[in-house]
Protein backbone atom coordinates (compact mmCIF):
# COMPACT_ATOMS: atom_id res chain seq x y z
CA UNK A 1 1.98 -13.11 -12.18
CA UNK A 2 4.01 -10.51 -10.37
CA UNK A 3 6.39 -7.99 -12.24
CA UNK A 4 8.01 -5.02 -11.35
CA UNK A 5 5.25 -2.15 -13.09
CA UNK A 6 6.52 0.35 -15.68
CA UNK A 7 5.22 3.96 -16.03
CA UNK A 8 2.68 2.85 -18.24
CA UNK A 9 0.84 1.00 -15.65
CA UNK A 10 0.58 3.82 -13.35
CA UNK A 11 -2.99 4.19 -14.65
CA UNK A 12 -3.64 1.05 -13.60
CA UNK A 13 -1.97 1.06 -10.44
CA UNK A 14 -4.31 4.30 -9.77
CA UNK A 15 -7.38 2.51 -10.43
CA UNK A 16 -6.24 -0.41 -7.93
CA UNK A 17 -5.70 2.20 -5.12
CA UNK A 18 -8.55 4.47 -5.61
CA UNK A 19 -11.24 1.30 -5.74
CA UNK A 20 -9.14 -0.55 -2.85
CA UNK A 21 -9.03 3.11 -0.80
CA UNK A 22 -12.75 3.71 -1.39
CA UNK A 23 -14.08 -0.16 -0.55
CA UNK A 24 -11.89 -0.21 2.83
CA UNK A 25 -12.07 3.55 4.21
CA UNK A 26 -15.22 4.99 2.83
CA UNK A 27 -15.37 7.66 5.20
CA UNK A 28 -12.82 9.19 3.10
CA UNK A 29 -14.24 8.64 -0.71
CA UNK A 30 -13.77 11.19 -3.03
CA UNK A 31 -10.85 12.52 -1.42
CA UNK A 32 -9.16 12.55 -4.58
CA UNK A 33 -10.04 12.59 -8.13
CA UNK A 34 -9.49 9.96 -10.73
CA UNK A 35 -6.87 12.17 -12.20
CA UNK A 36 -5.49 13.38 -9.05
CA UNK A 37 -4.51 10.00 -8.80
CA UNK A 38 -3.49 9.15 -11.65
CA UNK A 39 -0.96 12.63 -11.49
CA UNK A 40 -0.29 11.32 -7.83
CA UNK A 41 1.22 7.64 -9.58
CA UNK A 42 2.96 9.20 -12.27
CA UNK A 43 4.99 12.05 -10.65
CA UNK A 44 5.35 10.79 -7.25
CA UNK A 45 4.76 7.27 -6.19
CA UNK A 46 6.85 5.98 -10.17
CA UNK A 47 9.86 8.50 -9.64
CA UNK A 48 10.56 7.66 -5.84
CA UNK A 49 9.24 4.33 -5.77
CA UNK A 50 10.21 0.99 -6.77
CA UNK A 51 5.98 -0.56 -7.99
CA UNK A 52 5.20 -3.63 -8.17
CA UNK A 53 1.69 -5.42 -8.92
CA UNK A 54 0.11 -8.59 -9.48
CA UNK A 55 -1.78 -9.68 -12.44
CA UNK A 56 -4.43 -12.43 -13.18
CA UNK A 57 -4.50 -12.73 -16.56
CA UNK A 58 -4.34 -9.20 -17.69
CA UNK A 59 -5.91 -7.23 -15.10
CA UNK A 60 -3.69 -5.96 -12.23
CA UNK A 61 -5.22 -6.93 -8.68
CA UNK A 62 -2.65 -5.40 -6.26
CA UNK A 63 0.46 -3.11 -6.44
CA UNK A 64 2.74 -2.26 -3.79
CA UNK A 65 4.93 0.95 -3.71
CA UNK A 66 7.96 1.35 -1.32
CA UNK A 67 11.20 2.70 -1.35
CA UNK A 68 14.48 2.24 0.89
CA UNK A 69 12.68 0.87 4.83
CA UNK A 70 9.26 2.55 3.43
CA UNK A 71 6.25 1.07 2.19
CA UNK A 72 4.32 3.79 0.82
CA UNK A 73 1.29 2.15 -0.80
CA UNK A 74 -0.19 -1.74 -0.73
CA UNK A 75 -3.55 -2.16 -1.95
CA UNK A 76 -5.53 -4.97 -3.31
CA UNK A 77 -8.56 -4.76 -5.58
CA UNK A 78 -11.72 -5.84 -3.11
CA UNK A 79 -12.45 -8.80 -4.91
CA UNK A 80 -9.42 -10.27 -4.65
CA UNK A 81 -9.08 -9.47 -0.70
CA UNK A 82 -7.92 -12.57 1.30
CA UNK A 83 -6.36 -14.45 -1.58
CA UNK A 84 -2.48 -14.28 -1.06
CA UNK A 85 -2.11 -10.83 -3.14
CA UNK A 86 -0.98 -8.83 -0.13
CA UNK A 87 1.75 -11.29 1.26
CA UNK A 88 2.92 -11.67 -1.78
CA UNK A 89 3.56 -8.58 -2.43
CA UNK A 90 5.01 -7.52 0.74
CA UNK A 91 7.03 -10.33 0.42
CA UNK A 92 8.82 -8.53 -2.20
CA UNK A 93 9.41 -5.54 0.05
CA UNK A 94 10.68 -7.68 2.67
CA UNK A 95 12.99 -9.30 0.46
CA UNK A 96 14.85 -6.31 -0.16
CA UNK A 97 15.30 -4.56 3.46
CA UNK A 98 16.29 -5.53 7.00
CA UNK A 99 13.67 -2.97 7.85
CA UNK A 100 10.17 -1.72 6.88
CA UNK A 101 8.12 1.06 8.22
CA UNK A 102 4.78 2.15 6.90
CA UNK A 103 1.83 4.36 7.88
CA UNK A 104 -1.76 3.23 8.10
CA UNK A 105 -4.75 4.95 10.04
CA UNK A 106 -6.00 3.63 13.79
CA UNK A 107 -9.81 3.05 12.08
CA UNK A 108 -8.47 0.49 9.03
CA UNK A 109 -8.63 -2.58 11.36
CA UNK A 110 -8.27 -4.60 8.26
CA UNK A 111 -5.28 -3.08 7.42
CA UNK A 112 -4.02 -3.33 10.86
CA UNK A 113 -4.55 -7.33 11.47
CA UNK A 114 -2.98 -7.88 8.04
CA UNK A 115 -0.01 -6.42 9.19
CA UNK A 116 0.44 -7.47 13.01
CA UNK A 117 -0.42 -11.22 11.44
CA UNK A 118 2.74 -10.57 9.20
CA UNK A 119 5.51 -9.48 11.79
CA UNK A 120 4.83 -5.38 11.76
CA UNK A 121 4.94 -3.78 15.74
CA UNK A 122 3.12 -1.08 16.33
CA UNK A 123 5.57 2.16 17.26
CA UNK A 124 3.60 5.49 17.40
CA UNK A 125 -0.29 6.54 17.48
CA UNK A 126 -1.11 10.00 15.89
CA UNK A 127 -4.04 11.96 15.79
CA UNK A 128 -3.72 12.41 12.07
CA UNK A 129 -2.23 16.03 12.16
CA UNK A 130 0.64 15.21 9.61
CA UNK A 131 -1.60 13.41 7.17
CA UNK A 132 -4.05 15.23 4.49
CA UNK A 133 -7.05 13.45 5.44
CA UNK A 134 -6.37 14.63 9.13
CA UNK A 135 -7.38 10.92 10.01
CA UNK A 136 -5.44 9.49 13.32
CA UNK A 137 -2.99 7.37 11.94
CA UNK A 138 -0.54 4.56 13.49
CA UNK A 139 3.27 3.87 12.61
CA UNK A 140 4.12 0.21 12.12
CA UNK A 141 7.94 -1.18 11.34
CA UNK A 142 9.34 -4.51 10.63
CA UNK A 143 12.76 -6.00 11.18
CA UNK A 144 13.94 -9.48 9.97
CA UNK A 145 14.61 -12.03 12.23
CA UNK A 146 17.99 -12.67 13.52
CA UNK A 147 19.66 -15.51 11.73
């Protein structure tokens, strides 16, 4: 089930990103606390954001974060990685734009295929100087198709 998450989820939605952040980019575990990130969901991402996630059963698997042309955060639990979650939540994003751009870094080749195989261009390589972690990052957008 997908549904539009409430502040009351944002604990969950933490939880998603922190073991989804860890299992793909371990170079960078324990960046963050647990309640660093759950402050991070709950006074950033919920105010500026509109969150979404998907459920199976009662456990949320993915959530997706983005805001006018922006995703800001996509994650899916590791266990659930290559079963639909992720298009179907940036499905949602694209549903609501003409345009997305998003932010991932150069060494999350995962990351990267997922979103080349799903219409995003690559426009700008950084080496990470505008990003806490300092990691070298890359710049992907997506525009829908003529009609």
């Amino acid at each position: 089930m997908l549904r539009s998450l409430a502040l009351t989820d944002m604990g969950a939605a933490a939880q998603v990103h922190r073991a989804a952040f860890d299992h793909t980019m371990p170079w960078l575990t324990g960046l963050h606390t647990p309640d660093e990130d759950h402050w991070f969901y709950r006074e950033r991402v919920f105010p500026t954001c509109r969150v979404w996630g998907r459920f199976d059963g009662d456990e949320l698997s993915g959530i997706i974060a983005f805001r006018d042309g922006w995703i800001e955060q996509l994650y899916v639990l590791p266990a659930a990685h290559g079963g639909g979650i992720g298009t179907e939540l940036l499905n949602i994003a694209k549903g609501t734009s003409e345009q997305l751009e998003l932010w991932t870094f150069q060494r999350n080749t995962r990351a990267r295929r997922f979103y080349e195989a799903r219409g995003f261009v690559l426009a700008e390589e950084t080496e990470g100087a505008r990003n806490e972690e300092n990691e070298p990052d890359v710049r992907y957008v997506w525009r829908r198709a003529s009609r």
